[in-house]
Protein backbone atom coordinates (compact mmCIF):
# COMPACT_ATOMS: atom_id res chain seq x y z
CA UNK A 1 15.76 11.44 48.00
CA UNK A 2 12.04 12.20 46.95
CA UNK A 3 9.59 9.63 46.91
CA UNK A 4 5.99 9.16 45.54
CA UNK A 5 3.62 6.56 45.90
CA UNK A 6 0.89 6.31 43.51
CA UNK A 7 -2.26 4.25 45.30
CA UNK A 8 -4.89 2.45 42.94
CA UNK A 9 -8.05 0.44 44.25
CA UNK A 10 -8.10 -2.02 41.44
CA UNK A 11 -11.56 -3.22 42.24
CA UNK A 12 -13.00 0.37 41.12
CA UNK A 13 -13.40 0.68 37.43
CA UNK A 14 -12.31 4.26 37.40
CA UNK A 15 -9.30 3.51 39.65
CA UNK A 16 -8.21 0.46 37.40
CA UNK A 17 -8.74 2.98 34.24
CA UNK A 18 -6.21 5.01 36.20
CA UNK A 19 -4.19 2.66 36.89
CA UNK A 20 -3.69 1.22 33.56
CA UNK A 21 -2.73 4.94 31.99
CA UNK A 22 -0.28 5.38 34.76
CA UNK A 23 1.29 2.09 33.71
CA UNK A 24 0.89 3.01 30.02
CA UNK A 25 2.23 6.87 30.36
CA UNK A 26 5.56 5.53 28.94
CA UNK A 27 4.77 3.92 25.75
CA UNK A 28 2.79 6.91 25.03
CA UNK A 29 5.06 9.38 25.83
CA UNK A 30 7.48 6.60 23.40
CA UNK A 31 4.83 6.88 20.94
CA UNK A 32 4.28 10.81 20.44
CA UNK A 33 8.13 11.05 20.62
CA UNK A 34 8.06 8.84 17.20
CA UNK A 35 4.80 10.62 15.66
CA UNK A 36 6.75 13.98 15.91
CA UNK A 37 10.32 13.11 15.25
CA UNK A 38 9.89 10.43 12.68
CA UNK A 39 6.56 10.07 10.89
CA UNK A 40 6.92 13.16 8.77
CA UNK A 41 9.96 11.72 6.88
CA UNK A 42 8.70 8.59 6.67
CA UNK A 43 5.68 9.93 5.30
CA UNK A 44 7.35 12.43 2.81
CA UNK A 45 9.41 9.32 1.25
CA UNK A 46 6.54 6.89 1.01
CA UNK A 47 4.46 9.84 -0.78
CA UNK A 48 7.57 10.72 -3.24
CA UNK A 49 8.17 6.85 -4.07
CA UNK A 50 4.53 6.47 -5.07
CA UNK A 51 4.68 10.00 -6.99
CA UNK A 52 7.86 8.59 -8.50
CA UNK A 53 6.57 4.93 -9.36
CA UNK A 54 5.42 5.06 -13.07
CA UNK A 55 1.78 4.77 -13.68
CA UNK A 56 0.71 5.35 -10.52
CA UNK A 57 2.07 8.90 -9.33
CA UNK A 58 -0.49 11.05 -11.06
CA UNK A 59 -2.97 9.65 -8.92
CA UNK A 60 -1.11 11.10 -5.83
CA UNK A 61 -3.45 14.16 -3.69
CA UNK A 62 -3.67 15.82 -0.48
CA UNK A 63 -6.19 13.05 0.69
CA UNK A 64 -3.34 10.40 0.11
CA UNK A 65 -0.88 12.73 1.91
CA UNK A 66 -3.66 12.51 5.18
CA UNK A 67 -4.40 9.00 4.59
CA UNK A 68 -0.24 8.11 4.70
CA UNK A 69 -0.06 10.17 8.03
CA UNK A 70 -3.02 8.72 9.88
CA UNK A 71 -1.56 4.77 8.91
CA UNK A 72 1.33 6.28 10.04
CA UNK A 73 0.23 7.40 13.28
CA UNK A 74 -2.40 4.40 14.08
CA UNK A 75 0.32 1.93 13.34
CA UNK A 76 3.08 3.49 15.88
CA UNK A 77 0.15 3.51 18.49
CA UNK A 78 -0.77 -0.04 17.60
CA UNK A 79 2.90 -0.98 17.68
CA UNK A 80 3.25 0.01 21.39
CA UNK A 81 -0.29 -1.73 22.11
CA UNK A 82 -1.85 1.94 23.18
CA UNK A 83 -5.61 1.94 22.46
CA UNK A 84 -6.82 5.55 22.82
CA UNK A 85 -9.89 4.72 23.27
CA UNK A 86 -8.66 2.80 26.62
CA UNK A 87 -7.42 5.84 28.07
CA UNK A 88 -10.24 8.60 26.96
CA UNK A 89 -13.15 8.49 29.47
C-alpha cells in the first residue's frame, strides 16, 4: 500500500497557510462540485420565478442574472466556511 506524509511547521506562517488549505482541499473540492452541478438550475428557477411574479418581472436583466449567480456562488463557499481570501497568497 502507498503512503504519503504531508509535514507542516505550524509555527511558520506560510507553512500554517499550507497547512490549513491542505485541511480545507475537501470542502473546496465539495464546493466547486455544487457551483458546477447545481447552481445553474437553481439560478435559472429563482430568475424565472421573479420573471414570473407579477409586477416585478419586467424589471428582470442580465445584471440580475450575474448578481443571482455570484449570491449563489458566495453562499455555497460561505456554507462550507471556505474564505478565498484565506487560501490566495
Amino acid at each position: 500500500m502507498a503512503k504519503a506524509t504531508l509535514e507542516f511547521d505550524l509555527n511558520d506562517p506560510e507553512d500554517r497557510r499550507e497547512f490549513e488549505l491542505v485541511n480545507k482541499s475537501r470542502d473546496i473540492a465539495l464546493a466547486l462540485w455544487e457551483i458546477v452541478h447545481n447552481t445553474k438550475k437553481s439560478v435559472e428557477w429563482k430568475i424565472e420565478a421573479a420573471i414570473n411574479e407579477p409586477n416585478t418581472g419586467d424589471g428582470i436583466d442580465a445584471y440580475d442574472g450575474i448578481e443571482e449567480v455570484y449570491e449563489a456562488i458566495y453562499e455555497i463557499l460561505n456554507d462550507r466556511g471556505i474564505k478565498i481570501d484565506d487560501y490566495i497568497y
